[in-house]
PDB file of N, CA and C in Angstrom:
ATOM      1  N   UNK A   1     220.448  14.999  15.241  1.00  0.00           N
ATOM      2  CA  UNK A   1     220.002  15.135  13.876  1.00  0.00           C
ATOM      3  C   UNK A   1     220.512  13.940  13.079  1.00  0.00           C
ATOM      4  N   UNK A   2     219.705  13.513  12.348  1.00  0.00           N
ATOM      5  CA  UNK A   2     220.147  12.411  12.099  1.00  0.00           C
ATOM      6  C   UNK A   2     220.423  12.603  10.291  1.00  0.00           C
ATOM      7  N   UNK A   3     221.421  11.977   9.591  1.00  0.00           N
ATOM      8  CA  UNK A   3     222.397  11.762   8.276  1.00  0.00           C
ATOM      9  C   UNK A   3     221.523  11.255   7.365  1.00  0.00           C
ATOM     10  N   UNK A   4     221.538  12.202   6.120  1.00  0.00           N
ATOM     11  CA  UNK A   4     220.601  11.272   5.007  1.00  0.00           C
ATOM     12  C   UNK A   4     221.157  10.636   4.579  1.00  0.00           C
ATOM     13  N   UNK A   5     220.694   9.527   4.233  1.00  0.00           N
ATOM     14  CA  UNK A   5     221.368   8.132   3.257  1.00  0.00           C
ATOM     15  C   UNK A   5     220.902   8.080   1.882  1.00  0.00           C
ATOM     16  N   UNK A   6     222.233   8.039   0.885  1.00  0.00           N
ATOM     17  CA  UNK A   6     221.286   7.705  -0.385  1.00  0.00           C
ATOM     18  C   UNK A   6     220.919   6.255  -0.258  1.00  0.00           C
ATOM     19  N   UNK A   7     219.674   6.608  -0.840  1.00  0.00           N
ATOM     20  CA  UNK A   7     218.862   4.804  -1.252  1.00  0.00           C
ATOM     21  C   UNK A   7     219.072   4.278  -1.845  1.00  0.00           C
ATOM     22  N   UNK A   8     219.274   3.081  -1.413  1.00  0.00           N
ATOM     23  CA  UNK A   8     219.599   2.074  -2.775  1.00  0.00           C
ATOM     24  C   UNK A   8     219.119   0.942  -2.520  1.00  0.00           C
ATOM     25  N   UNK A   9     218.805   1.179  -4.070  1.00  0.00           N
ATOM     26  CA  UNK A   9     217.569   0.132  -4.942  1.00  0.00           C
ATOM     27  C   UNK A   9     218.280  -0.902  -5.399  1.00  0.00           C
ATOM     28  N   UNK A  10     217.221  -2.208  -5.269  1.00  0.00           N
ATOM     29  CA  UNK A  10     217.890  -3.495  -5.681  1.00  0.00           C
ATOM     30  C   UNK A  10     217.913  -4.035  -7.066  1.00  0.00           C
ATOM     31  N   UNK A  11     218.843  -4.404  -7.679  1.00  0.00           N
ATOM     32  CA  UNK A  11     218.072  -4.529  -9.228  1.00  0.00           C
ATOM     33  C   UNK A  11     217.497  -5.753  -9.509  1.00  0.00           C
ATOM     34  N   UNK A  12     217.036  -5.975 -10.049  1.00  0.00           N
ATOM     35  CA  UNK A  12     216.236  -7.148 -10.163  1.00  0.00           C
ATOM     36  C   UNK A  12     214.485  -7.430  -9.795  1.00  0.00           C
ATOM     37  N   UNK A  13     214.358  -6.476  -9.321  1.00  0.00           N
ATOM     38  CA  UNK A  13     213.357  -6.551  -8.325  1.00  0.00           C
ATOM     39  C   UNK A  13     212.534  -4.816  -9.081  1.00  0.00           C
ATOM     40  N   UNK A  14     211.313  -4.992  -9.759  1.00  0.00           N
ATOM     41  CA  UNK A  14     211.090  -3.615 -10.070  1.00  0.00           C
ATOM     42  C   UNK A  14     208.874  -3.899  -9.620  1.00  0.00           C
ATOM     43  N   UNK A  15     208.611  -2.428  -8.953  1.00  0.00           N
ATOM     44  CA  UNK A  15     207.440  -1.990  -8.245  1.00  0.00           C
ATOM     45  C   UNK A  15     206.363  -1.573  -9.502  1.00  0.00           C
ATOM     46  N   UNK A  16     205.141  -1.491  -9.686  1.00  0.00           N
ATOM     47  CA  UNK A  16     204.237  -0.735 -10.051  1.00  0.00           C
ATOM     48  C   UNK A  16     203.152  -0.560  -9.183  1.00  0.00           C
ATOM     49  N   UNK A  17     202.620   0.716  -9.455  1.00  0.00           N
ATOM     50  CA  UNK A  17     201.128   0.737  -8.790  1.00  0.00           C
ATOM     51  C   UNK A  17     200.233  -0.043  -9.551  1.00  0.00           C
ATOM     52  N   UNK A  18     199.022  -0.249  -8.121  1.00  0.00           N
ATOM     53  CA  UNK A  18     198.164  -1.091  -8.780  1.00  0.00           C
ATOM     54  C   UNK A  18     197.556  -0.478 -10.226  1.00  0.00           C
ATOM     55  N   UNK A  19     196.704  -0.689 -11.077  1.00  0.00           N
ATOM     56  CA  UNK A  19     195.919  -0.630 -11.785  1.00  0.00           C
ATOM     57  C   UNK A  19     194.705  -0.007 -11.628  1.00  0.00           C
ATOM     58  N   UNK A  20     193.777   1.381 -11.816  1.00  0.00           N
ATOM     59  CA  UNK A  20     192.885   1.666 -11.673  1.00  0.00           C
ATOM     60  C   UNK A  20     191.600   0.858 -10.892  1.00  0.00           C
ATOM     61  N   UNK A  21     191.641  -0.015 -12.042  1.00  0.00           N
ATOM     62  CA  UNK A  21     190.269  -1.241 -11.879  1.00  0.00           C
ATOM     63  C   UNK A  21     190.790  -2.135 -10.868  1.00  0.00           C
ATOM     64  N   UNK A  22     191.812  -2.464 -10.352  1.00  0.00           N
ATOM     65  CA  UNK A  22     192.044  -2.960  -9.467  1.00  0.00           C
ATOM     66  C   UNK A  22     190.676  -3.260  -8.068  1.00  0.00           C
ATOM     67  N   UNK A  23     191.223  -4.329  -7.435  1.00  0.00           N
ATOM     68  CA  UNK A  23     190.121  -3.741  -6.550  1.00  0.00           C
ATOM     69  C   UNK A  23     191.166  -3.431  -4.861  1.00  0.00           C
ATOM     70  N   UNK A  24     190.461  -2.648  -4.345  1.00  0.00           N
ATOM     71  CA  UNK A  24     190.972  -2.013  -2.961  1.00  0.00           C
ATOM     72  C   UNK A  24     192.342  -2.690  -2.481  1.00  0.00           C
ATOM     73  N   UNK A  25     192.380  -3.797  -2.210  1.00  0.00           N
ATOM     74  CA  UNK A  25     192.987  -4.705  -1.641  1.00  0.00           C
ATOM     75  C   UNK A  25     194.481  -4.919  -2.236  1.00  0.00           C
ATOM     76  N   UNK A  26     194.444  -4.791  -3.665  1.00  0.00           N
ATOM     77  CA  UNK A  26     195.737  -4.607  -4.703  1.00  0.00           C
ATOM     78  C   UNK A  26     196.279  -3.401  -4.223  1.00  0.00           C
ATOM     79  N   UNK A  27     197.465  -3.355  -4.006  1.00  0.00           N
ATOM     80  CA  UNK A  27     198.329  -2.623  -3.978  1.00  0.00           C
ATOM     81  C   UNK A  27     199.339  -1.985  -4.771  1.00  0.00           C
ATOM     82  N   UNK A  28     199.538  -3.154  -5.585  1.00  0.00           N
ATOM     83  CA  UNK A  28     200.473  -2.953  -6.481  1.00  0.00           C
ATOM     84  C   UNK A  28     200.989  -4.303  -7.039  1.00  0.00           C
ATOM     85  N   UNK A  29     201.802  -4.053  -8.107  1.00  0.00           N
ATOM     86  CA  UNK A  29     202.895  -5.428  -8.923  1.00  0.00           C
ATOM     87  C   UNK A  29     204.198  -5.585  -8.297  1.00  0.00           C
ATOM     88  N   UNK A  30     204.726  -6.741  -8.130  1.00  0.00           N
ATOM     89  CA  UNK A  30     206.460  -6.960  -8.326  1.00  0.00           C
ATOM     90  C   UNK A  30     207.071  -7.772  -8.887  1.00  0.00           C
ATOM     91  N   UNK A  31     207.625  -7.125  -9.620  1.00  0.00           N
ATOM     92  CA  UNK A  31     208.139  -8.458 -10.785  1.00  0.00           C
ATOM     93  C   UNK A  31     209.572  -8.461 -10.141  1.00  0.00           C
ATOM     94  N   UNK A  32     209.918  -9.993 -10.299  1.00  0.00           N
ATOM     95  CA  UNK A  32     211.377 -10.228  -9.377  1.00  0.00           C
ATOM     96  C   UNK A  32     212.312 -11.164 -11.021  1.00  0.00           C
ATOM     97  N   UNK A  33     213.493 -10.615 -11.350  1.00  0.00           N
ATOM     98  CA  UNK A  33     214.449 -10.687 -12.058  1.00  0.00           C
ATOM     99  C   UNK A  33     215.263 -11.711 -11.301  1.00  0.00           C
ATOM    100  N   UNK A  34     215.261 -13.263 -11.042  1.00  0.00           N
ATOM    101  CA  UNK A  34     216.025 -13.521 -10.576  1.00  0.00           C
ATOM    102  C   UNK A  34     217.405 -13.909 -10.893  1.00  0.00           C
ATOM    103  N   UNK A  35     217.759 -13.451 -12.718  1.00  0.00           N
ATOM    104  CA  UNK A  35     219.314 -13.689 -12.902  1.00  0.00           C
ATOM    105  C   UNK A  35     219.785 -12.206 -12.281  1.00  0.00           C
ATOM    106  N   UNK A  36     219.166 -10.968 -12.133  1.00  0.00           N
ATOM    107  CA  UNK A  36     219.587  -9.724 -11.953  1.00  0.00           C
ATOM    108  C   UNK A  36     219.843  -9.337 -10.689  1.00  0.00           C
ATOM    109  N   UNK A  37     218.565 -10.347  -9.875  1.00  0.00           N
ATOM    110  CA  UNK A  37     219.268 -10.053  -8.569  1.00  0.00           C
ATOM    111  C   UNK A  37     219.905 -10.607  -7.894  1.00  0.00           C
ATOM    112  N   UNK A  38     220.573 -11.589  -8.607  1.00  0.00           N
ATOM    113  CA  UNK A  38     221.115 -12.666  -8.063  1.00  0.00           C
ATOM    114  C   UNK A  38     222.902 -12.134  -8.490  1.00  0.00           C
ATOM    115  N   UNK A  39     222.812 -11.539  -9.866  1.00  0.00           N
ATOM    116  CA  UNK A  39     224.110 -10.660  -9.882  1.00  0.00           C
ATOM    117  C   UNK A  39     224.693  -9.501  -9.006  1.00  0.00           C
ATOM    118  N   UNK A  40     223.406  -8.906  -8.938  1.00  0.00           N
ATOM    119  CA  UNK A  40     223.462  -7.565  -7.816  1.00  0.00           C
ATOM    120  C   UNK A  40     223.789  -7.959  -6.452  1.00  0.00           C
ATOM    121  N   UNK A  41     223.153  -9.100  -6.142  1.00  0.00           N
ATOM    122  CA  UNK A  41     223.556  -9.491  -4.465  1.00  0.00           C
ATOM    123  C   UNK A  41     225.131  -9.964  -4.697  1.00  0.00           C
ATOM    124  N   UNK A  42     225.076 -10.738  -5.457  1.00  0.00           N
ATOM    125  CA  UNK A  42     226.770 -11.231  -5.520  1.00  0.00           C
ATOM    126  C   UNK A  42     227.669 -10.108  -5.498  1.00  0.00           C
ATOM    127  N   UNK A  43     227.522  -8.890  -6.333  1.00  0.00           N
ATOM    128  CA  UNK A  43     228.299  -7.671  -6.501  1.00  0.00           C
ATOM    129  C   UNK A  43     227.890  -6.793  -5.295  1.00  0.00           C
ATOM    130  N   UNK A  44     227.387  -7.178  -4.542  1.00  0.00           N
ATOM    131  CA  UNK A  44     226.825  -6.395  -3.561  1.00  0.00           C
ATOM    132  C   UNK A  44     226.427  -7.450  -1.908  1.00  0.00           C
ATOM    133  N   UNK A  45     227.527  -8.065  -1.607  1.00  0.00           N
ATOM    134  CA  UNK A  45     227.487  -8.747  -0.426  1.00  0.00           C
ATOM    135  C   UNK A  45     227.472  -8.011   0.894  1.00  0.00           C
ATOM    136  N   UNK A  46     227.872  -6.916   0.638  1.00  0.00           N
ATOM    137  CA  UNK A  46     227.697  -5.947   1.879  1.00  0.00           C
ATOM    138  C   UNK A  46     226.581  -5.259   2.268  1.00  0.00           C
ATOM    139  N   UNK A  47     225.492  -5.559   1.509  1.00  0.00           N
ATOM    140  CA  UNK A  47     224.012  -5.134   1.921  1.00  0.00           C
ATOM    141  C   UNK A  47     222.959  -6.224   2.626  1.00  0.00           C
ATOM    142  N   UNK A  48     224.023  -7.605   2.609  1.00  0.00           N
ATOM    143  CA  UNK A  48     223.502  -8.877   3.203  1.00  0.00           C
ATOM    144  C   UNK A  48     222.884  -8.785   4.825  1.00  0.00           C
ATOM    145  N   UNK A  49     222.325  -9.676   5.074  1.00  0.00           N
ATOM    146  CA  UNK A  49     222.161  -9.281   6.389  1.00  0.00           C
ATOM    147  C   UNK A  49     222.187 -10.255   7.079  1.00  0.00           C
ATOM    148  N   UNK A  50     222.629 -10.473   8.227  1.00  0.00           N
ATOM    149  CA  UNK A  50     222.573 -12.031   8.598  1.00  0.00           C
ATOM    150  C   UNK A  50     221.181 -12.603   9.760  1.00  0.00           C
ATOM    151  N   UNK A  51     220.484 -13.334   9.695  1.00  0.00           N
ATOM    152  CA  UNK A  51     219.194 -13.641  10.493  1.00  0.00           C
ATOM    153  C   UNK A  51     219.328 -15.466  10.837  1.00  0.00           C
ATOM    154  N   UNK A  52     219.495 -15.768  12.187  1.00  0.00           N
ATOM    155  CA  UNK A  52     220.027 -17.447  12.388  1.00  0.00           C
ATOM    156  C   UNK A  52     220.402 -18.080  11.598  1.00  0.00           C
ATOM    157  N   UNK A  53     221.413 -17.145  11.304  1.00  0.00           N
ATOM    158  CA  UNK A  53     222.579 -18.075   9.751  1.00  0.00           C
ATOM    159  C   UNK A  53     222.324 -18.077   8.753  1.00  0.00           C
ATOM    160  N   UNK A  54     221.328 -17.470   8.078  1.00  0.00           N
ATOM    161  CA  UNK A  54     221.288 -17.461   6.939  1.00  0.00           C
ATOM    162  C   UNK A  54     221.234 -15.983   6.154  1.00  0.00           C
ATOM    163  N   UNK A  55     222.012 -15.851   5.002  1.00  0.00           N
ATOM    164  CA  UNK A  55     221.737 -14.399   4.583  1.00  0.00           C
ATOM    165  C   UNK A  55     220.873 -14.159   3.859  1.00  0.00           C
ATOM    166  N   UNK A  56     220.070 -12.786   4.340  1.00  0.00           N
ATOM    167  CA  UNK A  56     219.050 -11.712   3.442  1.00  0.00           C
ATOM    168  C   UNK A  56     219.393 -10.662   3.167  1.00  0.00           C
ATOM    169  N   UNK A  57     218.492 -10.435   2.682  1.00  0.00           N
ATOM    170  CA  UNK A  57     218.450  -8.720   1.761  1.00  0.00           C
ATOM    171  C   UNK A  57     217.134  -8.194   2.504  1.00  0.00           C
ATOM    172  N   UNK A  58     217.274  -7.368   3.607  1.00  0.00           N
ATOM    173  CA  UNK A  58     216.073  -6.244   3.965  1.00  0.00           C
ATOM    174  C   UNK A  58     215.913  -5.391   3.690  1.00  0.00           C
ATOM    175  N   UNK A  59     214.636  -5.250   2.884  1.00  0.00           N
ATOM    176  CA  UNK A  59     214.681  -4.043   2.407  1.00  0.00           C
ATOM    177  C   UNK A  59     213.149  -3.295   3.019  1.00  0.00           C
ATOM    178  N   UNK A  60     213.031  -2.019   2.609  1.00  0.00           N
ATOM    179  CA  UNK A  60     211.593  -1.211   3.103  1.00  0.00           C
ATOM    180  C   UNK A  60     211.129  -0.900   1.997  1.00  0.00           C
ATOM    181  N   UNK A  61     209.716  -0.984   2.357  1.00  0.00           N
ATOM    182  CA  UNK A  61     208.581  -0.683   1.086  1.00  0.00           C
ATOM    183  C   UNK A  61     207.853   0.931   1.829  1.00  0.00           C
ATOM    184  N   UNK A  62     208.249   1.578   0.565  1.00  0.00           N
ATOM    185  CA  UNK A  62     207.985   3.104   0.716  1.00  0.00           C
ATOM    186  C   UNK A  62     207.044   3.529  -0.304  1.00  0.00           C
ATOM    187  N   UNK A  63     206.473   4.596   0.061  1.00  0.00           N
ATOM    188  CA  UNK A  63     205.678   5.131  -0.610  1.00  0.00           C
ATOM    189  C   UNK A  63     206.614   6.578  -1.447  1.00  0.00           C
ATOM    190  N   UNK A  64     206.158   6.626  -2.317  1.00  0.00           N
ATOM    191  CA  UNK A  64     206.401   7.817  -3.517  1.00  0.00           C
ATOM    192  C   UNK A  64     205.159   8.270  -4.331  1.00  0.00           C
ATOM    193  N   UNK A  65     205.252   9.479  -5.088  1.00  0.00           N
ATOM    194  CA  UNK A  65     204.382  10.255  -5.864  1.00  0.00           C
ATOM    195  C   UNK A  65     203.989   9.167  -6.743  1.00  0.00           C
ATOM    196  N   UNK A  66     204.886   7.835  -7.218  1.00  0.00           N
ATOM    197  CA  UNK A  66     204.216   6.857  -8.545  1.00  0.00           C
ATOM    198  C   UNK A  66     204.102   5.844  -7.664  1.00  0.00           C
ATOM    199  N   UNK A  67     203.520   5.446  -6.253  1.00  0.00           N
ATOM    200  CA  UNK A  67     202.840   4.349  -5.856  1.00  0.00           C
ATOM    201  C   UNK A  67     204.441   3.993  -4.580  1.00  0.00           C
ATOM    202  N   UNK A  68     204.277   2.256  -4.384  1.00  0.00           N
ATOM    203  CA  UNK A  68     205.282   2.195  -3.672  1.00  0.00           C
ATOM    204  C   UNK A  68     206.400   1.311  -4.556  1.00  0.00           C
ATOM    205  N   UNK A  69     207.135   1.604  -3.735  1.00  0.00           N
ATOM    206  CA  UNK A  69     208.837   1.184  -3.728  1.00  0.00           C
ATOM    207  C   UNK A  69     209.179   0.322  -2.927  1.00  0.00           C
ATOM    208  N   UNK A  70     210.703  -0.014  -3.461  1.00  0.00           N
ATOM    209  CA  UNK A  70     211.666  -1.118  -2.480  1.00  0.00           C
ATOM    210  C   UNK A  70     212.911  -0.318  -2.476  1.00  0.00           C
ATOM    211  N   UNK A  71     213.425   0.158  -0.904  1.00  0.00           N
ATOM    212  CA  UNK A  71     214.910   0.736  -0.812  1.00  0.00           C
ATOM    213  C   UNK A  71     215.224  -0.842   0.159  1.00  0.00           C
ATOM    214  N   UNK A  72     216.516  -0.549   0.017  1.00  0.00           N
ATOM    215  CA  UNK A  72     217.744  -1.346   0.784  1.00  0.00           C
ATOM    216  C   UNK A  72     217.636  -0.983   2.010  1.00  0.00           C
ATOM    217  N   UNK A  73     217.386  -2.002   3.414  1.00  0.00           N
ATOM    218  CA  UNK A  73     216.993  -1.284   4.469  1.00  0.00           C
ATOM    219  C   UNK A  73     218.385  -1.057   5.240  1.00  0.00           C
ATOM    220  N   UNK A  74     219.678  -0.126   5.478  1.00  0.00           N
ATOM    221  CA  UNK A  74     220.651  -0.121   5.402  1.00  0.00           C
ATOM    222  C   UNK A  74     220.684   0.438   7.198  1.00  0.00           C
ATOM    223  N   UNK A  75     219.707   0.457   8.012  1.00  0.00           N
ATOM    224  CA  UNK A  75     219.897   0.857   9.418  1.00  0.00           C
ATOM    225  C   UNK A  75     220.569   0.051   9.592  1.00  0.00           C
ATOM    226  N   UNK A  76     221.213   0.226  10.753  1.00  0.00           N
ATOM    227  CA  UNK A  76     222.231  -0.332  11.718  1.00  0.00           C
ATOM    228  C   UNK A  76     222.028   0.514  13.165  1.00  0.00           C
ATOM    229  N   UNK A  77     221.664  -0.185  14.384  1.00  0.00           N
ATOM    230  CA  UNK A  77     221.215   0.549  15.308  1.00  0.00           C
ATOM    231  C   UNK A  77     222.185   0.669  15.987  1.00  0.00           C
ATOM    232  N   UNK A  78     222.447   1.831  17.111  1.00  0.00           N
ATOM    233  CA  UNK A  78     223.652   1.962  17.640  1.00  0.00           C
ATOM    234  C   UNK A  78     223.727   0.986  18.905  1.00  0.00           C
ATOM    235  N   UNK A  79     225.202   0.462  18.872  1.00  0.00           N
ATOM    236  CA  UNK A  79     224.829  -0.288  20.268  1.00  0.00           C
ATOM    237  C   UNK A  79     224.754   0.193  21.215  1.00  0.00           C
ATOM    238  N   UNK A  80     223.810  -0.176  22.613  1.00  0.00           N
ATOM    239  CA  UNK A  80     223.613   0.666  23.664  1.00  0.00           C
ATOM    240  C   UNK A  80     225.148   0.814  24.976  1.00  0.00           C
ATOM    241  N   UNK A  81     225.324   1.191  25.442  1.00  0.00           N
ATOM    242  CA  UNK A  81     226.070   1.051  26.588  1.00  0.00           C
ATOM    243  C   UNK A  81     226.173   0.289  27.105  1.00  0.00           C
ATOM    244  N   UNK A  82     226.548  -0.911  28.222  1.00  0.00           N
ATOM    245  CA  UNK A  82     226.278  -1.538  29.270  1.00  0.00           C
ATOM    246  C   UNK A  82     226.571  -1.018  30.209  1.00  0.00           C
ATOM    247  N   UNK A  83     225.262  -1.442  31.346  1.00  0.00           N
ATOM    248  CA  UNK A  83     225.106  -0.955  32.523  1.00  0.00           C
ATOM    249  C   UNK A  83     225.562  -1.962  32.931  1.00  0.00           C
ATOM    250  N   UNK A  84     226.172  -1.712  34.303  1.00  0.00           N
ATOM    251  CA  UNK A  84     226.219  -2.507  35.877  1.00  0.00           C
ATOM    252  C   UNK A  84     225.439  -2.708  36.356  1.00  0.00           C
ATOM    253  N   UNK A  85     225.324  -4.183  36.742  1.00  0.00           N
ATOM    254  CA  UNK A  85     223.624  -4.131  37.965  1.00  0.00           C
ATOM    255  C   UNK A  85     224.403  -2.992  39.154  1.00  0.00           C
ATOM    256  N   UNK A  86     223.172  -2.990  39.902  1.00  0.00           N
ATOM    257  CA  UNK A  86     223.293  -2.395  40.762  1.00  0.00           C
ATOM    258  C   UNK A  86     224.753  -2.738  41.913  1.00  0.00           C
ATOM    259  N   UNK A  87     224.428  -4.116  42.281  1.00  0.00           N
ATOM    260  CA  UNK A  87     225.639  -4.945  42.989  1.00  0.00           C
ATOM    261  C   UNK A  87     226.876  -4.983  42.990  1.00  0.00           C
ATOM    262  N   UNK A  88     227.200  -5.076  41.804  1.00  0.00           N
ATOM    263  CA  UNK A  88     228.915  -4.711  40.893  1.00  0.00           C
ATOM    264  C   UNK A  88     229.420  -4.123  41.054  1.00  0.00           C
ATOM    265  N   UNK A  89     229.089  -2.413  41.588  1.00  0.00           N
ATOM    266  CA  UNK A  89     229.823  -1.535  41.740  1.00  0.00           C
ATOM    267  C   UNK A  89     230.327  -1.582  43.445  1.00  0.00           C
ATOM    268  N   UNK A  90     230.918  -2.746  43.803  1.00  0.00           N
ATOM    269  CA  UNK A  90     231.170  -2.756  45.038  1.00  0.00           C
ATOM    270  C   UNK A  90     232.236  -1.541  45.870  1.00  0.00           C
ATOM    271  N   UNK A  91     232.944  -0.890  45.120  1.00  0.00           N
ATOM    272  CA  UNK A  91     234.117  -0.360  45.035  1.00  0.00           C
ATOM    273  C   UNK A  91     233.723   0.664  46.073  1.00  0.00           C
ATOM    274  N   UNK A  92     232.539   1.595  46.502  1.00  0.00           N
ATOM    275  CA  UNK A  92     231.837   2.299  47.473  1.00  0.00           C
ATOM    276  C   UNK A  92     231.929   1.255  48.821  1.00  0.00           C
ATOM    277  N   UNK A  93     232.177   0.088  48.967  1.00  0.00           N
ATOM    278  CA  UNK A  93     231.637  -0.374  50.866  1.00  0.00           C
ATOM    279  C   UNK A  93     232.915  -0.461  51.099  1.00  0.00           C
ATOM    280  N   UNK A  94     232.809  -0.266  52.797  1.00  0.00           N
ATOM    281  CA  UNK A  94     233.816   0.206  53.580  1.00  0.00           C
ATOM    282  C   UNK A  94     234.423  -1.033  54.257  1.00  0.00           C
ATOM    283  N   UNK A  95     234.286  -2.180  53.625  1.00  0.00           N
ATOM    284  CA  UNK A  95     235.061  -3.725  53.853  1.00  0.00           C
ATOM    285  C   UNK A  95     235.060  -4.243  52.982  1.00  0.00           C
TER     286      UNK A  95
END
């Protein structure tokens, strides 16, 4: 079973739905605040993410009852086990 996370939203960065008259293809607005989010990331370095050296902010675009959204994409996948090849486990032969 898996743990709900509260979401968290970036500031600086705010969603609308498209516009009626819009046509199909519109989705929606995003207006980007860049003194706001540029404070929020600074106060908030632990939502960074690192991708060949350089840091981002991933986030997911969700849907809600007033159109879509931006949460903080805060997964972290578990690391898997390591297996042995097959070979390695020599510790079974009888020389």
């Amino acid at each position: 079973m898996s743990e709900t996370k509260e979401k968290i939203y970036p500031k600086g960065i705010i969603t609308f739905p498209k516009n009626d008259k819009a046509p199909d293809f519109v989705k929606g607005t995003l207006i980007i605040t860049p003194n706001d989010l540029v404070t929020w990331l600074k106060e908030n370095p632990n939502l960074l993410t690192d991708y060949n050296g350089t840091k981002q902010l991933k986030c997911q675009i969700l849907e809600g009852n007033k159109g879509l959204y931006l949460v903080v994409d805060t997964f972290v996948p578990t690391p898997k086990a390591e297996s042995k090849p097959a070979n390695e486990d020599d510790d079974d032969l009888p020389f």
